[in-house]
PDB file of N, CA and C in Angstrom:
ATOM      1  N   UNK A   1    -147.628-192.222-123.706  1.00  0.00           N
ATOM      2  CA  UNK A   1    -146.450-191.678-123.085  1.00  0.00           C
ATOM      3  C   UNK A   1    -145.271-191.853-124.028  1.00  0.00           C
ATOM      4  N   UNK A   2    -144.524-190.783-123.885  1.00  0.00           N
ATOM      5  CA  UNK A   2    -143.140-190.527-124.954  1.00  0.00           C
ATOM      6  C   UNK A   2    -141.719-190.981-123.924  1.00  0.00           C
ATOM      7  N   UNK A   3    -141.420-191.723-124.448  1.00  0.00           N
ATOM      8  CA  UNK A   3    -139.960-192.052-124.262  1.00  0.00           C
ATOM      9  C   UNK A   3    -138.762-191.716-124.738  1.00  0.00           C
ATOM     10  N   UNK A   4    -137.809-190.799-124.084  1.00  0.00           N
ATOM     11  CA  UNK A   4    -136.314-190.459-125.111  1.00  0.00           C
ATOM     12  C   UNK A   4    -135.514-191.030-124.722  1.00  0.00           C
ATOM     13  N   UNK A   5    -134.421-192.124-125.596  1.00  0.00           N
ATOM     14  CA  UNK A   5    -133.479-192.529-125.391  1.00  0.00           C
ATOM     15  C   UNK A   5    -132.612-191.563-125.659  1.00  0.00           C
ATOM     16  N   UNK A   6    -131.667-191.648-124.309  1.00  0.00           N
ATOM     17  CA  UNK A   6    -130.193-190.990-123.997  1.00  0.00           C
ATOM     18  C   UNK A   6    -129.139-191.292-125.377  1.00  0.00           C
ATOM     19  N   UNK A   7    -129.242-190.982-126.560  1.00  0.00           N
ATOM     20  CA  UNK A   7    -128.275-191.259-127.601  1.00  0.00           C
ATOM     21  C   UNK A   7    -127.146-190.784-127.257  1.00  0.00           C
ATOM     22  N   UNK A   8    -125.324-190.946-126.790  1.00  0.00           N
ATOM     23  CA  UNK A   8    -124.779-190.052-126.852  1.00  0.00           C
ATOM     24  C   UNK A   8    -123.910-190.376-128.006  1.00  0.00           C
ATOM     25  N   UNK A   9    -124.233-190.716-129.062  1.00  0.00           N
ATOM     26  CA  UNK A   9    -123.208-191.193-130.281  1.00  0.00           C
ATOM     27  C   UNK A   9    -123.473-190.025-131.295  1.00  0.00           C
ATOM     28  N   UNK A  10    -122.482-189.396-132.011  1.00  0.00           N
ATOM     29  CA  UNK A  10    -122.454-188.311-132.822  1.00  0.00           C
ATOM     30  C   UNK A  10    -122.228-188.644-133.969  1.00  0.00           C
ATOM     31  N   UNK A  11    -121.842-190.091-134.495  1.00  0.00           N
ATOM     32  CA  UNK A  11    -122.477-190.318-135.783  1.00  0.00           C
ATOM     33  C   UNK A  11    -123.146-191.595-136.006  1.00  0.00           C
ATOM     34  N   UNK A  12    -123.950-191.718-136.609  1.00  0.00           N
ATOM     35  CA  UNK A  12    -124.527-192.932-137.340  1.00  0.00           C
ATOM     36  C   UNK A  12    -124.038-194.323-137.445  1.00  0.00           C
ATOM     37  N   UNK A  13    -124.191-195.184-136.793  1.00  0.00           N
ATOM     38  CA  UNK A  13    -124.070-196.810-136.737  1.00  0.00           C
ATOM     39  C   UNK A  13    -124.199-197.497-138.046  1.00  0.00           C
ATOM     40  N   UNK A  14    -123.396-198.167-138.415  1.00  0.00           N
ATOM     41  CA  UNK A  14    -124.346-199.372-139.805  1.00  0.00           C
ATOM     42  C   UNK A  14    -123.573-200.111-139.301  1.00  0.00           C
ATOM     43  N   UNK A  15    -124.389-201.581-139.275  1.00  0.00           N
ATOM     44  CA  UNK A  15    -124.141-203.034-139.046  1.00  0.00           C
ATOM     45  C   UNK A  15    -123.312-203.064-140.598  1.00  0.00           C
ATOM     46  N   UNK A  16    -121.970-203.319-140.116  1.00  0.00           N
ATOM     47  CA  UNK A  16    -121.279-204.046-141.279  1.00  0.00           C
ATOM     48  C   UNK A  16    -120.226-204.393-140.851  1.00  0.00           C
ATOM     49  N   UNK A  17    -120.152-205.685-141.279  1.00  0.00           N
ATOM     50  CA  UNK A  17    -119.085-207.128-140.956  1.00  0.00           C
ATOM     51  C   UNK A  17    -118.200-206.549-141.759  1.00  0.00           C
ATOM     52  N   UNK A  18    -116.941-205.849-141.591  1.00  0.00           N
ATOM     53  CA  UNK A  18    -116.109-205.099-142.568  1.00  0.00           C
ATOM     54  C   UNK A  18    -114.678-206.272-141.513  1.00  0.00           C
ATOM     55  N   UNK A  19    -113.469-206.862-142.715  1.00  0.00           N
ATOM     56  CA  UNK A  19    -112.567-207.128-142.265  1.00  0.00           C
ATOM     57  C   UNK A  19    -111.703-206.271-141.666  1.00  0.00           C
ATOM     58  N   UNK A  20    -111.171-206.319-140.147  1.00  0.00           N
ATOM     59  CA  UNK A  20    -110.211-205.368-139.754  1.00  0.00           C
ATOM     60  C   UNK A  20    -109.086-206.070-139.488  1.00  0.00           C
ATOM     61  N   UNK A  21    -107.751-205.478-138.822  1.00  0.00           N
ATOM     62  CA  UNK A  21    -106.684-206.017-138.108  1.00  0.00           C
ATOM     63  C   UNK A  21    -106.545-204.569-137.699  1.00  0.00           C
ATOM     64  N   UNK A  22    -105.710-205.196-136.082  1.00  0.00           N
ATOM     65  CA  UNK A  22    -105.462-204.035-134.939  1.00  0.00           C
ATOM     66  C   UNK A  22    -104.278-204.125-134.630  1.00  0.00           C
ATOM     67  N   UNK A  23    -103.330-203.361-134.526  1.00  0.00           N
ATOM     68  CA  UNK A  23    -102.145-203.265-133.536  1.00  0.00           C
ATOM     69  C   UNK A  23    -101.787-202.728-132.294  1.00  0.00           C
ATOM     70  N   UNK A  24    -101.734-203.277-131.328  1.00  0.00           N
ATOM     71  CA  UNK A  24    -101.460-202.459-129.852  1.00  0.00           C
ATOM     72  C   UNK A  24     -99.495-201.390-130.095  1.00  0.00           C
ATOM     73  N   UNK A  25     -99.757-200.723-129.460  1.00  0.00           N
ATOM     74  CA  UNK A  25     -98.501-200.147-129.559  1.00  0.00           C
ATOM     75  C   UNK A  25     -96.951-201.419-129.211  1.00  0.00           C
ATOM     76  N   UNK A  26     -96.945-202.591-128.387  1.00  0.00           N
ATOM     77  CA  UNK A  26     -96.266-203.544-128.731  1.00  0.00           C
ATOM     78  C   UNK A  26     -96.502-204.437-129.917  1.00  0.00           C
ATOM     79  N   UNK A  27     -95.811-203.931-131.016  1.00  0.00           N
ATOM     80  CA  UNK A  27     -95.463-204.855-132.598  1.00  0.00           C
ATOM     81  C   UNK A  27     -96.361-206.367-132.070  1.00  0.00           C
ATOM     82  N   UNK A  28     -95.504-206.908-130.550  1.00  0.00           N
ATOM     83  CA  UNK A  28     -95.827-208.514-130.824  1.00  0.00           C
ATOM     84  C   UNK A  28     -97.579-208.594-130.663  1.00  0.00           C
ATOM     85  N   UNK A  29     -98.524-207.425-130.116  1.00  0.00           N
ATOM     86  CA  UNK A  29     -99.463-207.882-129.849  1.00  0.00           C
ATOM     87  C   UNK A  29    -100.239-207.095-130.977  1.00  0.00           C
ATOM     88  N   UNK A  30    -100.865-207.834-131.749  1.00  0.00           N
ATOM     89  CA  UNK A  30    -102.102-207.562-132.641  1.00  0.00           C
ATOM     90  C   UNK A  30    -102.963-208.836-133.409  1.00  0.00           C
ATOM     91  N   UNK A  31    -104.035-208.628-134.527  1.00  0.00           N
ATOM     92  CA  UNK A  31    -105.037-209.237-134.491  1.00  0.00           C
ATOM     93  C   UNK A  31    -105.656-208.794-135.261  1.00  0.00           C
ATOM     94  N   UNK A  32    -106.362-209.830-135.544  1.00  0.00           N
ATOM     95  CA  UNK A  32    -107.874-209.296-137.047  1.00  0.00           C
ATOM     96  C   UNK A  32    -108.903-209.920-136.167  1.00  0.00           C
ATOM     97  N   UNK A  33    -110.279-209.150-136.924  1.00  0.00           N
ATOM     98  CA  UNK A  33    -111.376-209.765-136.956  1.00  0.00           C
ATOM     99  C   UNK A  33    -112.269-209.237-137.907  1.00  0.00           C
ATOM    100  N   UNK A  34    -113.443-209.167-137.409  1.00  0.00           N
ATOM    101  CA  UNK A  34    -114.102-208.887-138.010  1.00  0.00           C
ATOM    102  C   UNK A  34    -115.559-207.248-137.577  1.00  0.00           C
ATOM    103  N   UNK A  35    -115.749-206.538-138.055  1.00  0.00           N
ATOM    104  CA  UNK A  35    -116.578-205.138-136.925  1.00  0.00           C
ATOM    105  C   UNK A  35    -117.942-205.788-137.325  1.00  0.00           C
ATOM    106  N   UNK A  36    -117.949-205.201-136.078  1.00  0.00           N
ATOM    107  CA  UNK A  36    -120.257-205.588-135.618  1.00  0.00           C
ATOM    108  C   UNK A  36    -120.827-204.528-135.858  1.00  0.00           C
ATOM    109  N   UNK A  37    -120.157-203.307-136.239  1.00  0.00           N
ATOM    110  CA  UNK A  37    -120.880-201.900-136.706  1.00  0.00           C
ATOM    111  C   UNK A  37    -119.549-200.631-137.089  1.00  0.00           C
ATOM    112  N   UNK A  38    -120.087-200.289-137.506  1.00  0.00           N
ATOM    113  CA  UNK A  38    -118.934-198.821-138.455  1.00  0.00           C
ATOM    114  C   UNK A  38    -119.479-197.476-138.069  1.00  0.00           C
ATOM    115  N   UNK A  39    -118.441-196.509-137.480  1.00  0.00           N
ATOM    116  CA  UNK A  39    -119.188-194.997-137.845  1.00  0.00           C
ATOM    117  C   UNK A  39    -117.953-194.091-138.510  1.00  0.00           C
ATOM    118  N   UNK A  40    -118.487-193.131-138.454  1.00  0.00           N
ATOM    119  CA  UNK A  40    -117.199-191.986-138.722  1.00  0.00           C
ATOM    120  C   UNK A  40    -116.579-192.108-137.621  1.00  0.00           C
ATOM    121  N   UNK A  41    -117.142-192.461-136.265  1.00  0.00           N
ATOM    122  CA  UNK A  41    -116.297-192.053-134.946  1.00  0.00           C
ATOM    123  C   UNK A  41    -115.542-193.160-134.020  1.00  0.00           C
ATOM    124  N   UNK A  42    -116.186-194.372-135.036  1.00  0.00           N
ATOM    125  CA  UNK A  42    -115.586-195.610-133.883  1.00  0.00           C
ATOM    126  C   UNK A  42    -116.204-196.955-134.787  1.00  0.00           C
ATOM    127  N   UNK A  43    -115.683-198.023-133.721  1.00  0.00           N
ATOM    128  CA  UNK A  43    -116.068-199.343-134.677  1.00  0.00           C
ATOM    129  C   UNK A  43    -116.566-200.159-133.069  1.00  0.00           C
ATOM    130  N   UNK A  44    -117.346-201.182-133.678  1.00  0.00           N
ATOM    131  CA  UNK A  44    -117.318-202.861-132.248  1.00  0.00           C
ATOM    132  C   UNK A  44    -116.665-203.712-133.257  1.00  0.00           C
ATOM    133  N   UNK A  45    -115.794-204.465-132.219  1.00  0.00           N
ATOM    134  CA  UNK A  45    -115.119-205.475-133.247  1.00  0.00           C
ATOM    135  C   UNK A  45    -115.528-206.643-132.357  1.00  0.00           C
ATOM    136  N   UNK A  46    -115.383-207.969-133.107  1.00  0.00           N
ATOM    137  CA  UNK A  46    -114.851-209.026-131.693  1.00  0.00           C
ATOM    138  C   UNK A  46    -113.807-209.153-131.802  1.00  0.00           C
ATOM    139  N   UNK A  47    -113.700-210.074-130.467  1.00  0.00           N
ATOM    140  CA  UNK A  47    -111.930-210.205-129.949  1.00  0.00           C
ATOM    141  C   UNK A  47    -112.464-211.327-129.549  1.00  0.00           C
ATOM    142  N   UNK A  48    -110.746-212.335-129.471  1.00  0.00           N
ATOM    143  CA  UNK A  48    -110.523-213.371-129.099  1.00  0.00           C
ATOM    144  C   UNK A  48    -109.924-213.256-127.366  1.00  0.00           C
ATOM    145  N   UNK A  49    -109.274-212.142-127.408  1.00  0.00           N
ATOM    146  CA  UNK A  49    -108.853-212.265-126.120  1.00  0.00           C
ATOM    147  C   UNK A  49    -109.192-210.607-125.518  1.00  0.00           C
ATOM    148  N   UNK A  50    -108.948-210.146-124.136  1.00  0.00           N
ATOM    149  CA  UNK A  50    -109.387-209.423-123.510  1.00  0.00           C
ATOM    150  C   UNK A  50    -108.400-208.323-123.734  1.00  0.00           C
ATOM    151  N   UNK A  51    -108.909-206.581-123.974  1.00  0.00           N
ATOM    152  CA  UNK A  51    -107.843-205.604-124.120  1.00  0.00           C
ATOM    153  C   UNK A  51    -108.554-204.921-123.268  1.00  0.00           C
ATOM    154  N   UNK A  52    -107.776-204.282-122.493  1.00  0.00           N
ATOM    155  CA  UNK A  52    -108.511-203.438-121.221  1.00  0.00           C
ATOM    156  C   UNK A  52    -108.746-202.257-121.885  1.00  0.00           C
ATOM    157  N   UNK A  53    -109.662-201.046-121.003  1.00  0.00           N
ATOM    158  CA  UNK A  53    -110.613-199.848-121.692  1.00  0.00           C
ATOM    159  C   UNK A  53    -108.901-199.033-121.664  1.00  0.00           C
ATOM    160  N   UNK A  54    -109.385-197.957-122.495  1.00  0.00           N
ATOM    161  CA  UNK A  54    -108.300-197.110-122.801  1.00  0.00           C
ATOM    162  C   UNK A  54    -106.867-197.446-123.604  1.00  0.00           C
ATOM    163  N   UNK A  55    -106.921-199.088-123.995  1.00  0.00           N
ATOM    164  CA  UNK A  55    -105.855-198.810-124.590  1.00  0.00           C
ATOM    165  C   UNK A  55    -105.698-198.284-125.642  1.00  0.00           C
ATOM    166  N   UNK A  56    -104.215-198.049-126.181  1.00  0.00           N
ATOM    167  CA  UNK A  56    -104.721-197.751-127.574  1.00  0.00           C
ATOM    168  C   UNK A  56    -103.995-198.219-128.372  1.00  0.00           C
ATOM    169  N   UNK A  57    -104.804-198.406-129.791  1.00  0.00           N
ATOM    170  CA  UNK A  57    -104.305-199.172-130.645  1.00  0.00           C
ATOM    171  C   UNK A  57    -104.456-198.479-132.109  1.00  0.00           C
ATOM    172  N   UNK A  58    -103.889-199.449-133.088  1.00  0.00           N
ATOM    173  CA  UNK A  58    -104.326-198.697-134.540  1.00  0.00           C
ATOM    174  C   UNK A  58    -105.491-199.765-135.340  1.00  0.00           C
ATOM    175  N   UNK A  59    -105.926-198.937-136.022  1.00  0.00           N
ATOM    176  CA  UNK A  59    -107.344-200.085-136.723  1.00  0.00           C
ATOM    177  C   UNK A  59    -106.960-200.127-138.076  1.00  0.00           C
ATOM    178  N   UNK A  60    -106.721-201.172-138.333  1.00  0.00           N
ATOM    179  CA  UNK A  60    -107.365-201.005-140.025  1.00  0.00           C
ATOM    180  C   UNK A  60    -108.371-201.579-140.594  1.00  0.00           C
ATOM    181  N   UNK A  61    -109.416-200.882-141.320  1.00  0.00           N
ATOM    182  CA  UNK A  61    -110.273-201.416-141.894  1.00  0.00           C
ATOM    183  C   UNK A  61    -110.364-201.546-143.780  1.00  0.00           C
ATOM    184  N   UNK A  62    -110.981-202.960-144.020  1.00  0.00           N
ATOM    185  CA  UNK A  62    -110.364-202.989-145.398  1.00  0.00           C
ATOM    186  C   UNK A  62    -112.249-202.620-145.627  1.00  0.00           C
ATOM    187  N   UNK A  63    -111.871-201.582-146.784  1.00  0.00           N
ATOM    188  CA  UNK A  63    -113.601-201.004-147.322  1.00  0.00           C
ATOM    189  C   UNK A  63    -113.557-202.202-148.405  1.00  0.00           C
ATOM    190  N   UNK A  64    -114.842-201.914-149.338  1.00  0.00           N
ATOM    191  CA  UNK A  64    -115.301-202.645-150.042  1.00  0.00           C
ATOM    192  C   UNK A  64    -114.480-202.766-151.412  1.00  0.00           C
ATOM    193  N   UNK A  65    -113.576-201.443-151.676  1.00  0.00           N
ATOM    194  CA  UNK A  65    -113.001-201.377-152.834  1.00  0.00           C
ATOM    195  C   UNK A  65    -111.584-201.591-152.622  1.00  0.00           C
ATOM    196  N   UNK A  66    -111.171-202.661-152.031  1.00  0.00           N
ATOM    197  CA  UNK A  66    -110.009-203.500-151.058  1.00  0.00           C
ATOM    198  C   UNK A  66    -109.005-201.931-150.685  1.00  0.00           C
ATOM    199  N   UNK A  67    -109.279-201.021-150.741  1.00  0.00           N
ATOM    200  CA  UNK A  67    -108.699-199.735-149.985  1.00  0.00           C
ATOM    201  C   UNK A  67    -108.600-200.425-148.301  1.00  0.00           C
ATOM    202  N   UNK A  68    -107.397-199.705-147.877  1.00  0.00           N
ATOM    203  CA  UNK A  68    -107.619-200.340-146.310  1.00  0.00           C
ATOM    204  C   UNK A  68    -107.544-198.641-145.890  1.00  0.00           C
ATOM    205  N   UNK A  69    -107.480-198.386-144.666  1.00  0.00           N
ATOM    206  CA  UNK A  69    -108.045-197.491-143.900  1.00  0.00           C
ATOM    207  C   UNK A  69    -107.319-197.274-142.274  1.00  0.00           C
ATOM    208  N   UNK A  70    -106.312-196.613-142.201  1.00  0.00           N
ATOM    209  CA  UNK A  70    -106.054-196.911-140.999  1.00  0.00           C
ATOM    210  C   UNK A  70    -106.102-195.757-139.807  1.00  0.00           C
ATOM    211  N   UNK A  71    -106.775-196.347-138.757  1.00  0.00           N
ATOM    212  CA  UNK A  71    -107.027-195.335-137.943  1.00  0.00           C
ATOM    213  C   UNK A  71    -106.912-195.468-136.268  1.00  0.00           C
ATOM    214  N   UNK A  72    -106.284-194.669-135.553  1.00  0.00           N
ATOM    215  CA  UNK A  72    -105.763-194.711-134.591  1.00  0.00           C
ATOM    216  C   UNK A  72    -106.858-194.306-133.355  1.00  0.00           C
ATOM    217  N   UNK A  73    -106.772-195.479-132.179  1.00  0.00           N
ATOM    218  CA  UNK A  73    -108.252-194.940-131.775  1.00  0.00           C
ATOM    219  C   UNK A  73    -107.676-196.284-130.301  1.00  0.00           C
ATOM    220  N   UNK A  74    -109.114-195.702-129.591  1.00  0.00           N
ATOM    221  CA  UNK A  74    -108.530-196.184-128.070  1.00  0.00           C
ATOM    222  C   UNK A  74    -109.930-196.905-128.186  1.00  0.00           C
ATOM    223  N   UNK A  75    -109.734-197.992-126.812  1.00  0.00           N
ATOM    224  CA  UNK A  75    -110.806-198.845-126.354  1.00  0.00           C
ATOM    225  C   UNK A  75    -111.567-198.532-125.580  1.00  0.00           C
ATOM    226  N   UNK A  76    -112.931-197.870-125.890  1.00  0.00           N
ATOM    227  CA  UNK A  76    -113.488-196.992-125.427  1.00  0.00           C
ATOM    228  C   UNK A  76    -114.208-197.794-124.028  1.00  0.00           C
ATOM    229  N   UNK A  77    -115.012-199.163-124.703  1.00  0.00           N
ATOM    230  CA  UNK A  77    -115.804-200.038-123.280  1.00  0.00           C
ATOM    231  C   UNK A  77    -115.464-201.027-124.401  1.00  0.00           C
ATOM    232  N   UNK A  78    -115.354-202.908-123.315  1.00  0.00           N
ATOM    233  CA  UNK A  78    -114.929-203.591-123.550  1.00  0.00           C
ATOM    234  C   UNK A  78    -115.891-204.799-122.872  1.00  0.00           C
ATOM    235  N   UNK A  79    -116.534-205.772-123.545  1.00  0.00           N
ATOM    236  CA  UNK A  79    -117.163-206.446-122.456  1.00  0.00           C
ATOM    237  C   UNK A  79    -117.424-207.813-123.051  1.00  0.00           C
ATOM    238  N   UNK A  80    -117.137-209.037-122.326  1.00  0.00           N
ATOM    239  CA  UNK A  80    -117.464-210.557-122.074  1.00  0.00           C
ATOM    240  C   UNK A  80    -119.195-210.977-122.882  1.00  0.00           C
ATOM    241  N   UNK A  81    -118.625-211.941-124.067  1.00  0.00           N
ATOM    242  CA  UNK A  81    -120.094-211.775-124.456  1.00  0.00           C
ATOM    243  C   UNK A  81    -120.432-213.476-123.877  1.00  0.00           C
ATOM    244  N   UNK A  82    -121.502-213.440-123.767  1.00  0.00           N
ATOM    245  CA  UNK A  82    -122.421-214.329-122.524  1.00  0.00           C
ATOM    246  C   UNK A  82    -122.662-216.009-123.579  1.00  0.00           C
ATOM    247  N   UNK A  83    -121.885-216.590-122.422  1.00  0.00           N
ATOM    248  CA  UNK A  83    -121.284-218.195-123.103  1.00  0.00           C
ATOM    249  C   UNK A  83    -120.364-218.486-124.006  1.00  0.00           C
ATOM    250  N   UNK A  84    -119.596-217.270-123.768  1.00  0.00           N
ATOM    251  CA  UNK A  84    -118.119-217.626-125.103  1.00  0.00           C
ATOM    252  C   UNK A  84    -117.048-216.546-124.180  1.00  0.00           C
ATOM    253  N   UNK A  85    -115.751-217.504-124.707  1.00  0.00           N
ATOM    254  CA  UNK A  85    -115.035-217.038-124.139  1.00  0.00           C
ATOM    255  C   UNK A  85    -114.608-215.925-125.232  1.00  0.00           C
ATOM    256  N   UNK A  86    -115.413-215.096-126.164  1.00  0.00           N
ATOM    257  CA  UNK A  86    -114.692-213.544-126.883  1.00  0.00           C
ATOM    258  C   UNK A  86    -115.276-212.718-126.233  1.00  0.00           C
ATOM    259  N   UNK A  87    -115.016-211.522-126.801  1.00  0.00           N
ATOM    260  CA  UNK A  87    -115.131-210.317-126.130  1.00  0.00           C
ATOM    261  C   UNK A  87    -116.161-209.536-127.452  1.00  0.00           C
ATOM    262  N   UNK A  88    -116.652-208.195-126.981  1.00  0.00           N
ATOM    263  CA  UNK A  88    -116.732-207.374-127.606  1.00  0.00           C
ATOM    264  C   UNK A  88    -115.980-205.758-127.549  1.00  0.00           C
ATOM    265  N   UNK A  89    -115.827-205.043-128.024  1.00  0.00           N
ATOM    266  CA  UNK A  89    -115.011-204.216-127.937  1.00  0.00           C
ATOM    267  C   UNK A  89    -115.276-202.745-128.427  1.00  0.00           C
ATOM    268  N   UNK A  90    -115.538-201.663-127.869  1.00  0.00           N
ATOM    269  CA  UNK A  90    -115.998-200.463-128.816  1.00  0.00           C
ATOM    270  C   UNK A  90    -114.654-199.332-129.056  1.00  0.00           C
ATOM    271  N   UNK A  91    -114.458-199.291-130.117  1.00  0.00           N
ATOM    272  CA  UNK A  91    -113.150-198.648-130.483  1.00  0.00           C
ATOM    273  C   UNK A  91    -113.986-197.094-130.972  1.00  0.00           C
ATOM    274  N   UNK A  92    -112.995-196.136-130.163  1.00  0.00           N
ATOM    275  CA  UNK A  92    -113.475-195.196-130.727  1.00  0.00           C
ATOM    276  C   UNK A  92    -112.149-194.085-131.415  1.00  0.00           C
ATOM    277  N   UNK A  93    -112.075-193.742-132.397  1.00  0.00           N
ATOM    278  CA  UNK A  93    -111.319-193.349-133.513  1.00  0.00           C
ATOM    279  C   UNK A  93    -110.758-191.946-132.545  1.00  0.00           C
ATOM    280  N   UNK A  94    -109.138-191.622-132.446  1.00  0.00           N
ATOM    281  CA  UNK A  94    -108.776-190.502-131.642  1.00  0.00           C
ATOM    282  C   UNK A  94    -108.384-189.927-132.680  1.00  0.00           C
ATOM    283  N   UNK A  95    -108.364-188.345-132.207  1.00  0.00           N
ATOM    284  CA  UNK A  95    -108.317-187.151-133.427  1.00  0.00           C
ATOM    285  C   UNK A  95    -105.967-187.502-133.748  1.00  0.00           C
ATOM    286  N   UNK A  96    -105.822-187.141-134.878  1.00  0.00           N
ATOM    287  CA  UNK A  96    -104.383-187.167-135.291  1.00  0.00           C
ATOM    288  C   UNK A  96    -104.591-187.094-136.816  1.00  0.00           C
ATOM    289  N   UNK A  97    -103.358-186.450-137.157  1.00  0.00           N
ATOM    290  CA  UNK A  97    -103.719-185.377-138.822  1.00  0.00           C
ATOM    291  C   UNK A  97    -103.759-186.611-139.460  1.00  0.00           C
ATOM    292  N   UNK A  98    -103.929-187.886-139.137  1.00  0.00           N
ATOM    293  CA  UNK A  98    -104.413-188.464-140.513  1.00  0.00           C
ATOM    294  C   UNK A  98    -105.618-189.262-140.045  1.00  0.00           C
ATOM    295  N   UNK A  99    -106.707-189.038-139.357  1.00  0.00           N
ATOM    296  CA  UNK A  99    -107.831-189.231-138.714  1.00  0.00           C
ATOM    297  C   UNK A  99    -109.277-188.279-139.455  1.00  0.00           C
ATOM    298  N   UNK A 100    -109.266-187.126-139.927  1.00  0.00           N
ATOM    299  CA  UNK A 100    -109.570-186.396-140.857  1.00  0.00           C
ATOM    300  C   UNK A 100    -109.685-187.152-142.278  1.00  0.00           C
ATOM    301  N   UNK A 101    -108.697-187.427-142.766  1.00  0.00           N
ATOM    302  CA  UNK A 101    -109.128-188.420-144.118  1.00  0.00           C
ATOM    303  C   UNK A 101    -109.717-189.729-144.469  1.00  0.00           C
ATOM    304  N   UNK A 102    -109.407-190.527-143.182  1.00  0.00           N
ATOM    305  CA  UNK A 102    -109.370-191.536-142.508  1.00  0.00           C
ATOM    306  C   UNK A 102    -111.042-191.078-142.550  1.00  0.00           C
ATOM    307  N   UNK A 103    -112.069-190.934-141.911  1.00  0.00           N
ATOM    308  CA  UNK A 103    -112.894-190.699-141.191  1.00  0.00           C
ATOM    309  C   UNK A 103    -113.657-190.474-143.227  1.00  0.00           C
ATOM    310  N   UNK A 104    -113.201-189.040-143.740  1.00  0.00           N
ATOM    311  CA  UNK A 104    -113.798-189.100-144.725  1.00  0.00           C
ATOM    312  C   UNK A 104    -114.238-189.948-145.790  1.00  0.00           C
ATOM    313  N   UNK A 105    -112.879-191.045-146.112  1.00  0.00           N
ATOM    314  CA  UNK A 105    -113.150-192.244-146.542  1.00  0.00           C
ATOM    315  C   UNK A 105    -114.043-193.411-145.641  1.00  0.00           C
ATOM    316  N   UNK A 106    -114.145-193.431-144.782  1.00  0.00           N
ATOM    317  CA  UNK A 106    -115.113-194.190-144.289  1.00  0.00           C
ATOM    318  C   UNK A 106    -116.546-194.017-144.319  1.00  0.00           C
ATOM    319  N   UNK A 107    -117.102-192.238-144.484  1.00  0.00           N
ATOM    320  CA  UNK A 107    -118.129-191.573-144.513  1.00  0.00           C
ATOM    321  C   UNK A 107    -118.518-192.012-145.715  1.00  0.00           C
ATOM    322  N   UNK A 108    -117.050-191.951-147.106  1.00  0.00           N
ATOM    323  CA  UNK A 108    -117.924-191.842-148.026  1.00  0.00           C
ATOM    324  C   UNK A 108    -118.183-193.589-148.561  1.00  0.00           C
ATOM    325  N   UNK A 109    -117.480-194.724-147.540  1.00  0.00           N
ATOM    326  CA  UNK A 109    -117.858-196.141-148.137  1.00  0.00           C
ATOM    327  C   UNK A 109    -119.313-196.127-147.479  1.00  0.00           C
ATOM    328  N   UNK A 110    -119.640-195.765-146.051  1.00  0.00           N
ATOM    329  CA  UNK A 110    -120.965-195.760-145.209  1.00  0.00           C
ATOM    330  C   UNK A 110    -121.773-195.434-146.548  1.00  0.00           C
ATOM    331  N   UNK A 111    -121.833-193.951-146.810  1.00  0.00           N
ATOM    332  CA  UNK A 111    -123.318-193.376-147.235  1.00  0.00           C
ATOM    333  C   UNK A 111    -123.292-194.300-148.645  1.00  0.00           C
ATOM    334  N   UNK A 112    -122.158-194.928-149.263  1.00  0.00           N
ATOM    335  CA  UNK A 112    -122.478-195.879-150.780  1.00  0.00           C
ATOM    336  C   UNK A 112    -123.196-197.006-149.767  1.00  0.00           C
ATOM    337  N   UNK A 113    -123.235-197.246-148.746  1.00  0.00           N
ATOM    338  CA  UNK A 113    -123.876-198.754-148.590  1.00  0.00           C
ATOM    339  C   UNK A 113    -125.641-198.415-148.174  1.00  0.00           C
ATOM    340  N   UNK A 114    -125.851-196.890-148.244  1.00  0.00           N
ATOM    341  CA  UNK A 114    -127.452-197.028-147.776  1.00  0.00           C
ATOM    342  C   UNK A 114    -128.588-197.832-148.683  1.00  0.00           C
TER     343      UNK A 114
END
C-alpha cells in the first residue's frame, strides 16, 4: 500500500543552523537566534520567548559569506517545545519589492550547500 503525504510547502527545506536576528515592528522588541531549517519561502527559528501567529516581523539572516539578508515575513505557526521553556517558530517570508532579491540570494546560498 502507497501512502501520500499532504506536502503543502512550495520550496525545499535544508536543515541549517544559519545565525539570524528579528525585529518586531516595536524597535524595543527584537532578538537573535539561531534557524532549524531555510527555504526560499520561510525559516523555523527558536525563540526564547513567545510571539503570537501572524505577527510580523523582519528577519535577518547572516549566509555563509557574512552577507546578511533581510527579509520581511510574518509568524506563520508558533509552538511550545516539550520540557523547555523556548518556542519554535515558522516564519514565512511576505512578498515586498525587496523580497524578490532577498529570496534569490538565499536560493543561491541553499543550492551552494547541496
Amino acid at each position: 500500500m502507497e501512502y501520500k503525504i499532504d506536502e503543502r510547502r512550495s520550496f525545499h527545506r535544508f536543515n541549517r543552523a544559519q545565525p539570524v536576528r528579528f525585529q518586531l515592528k516595536d524597535p524595543s522588541q527584537f532578538g537573535g537566534s539561531l534557524s532549524c531549517d531555510l527555504s526560499q519561502g520561510g525559516a523555523r527559528i527558536h525563540l526564547s520567548d513567545f510571539i503570537p501567529v501572524n505577527t510580523e516581523l523582519t528577519l535577518q539572516i547572516q549566509l555563509a559569506d557574512q552577507s546578511i539578508v533581510e527579509c520581511p515575513c510574518r509568524v506563520a505557526w508558533v509552538e511550545k517545545n516539550r520540557f523547555s521553556d523556548r518556542y519554535q517558530a515558522g516564519l514565512e517570508f511576505v512578498q515586498a519589492d525587496s523580497i524578490m532579491d532577498s529570496q534569490s540570494k538565499i536560493h543561491g546560498f541553499l543550492s551552494r550547500q547541496k
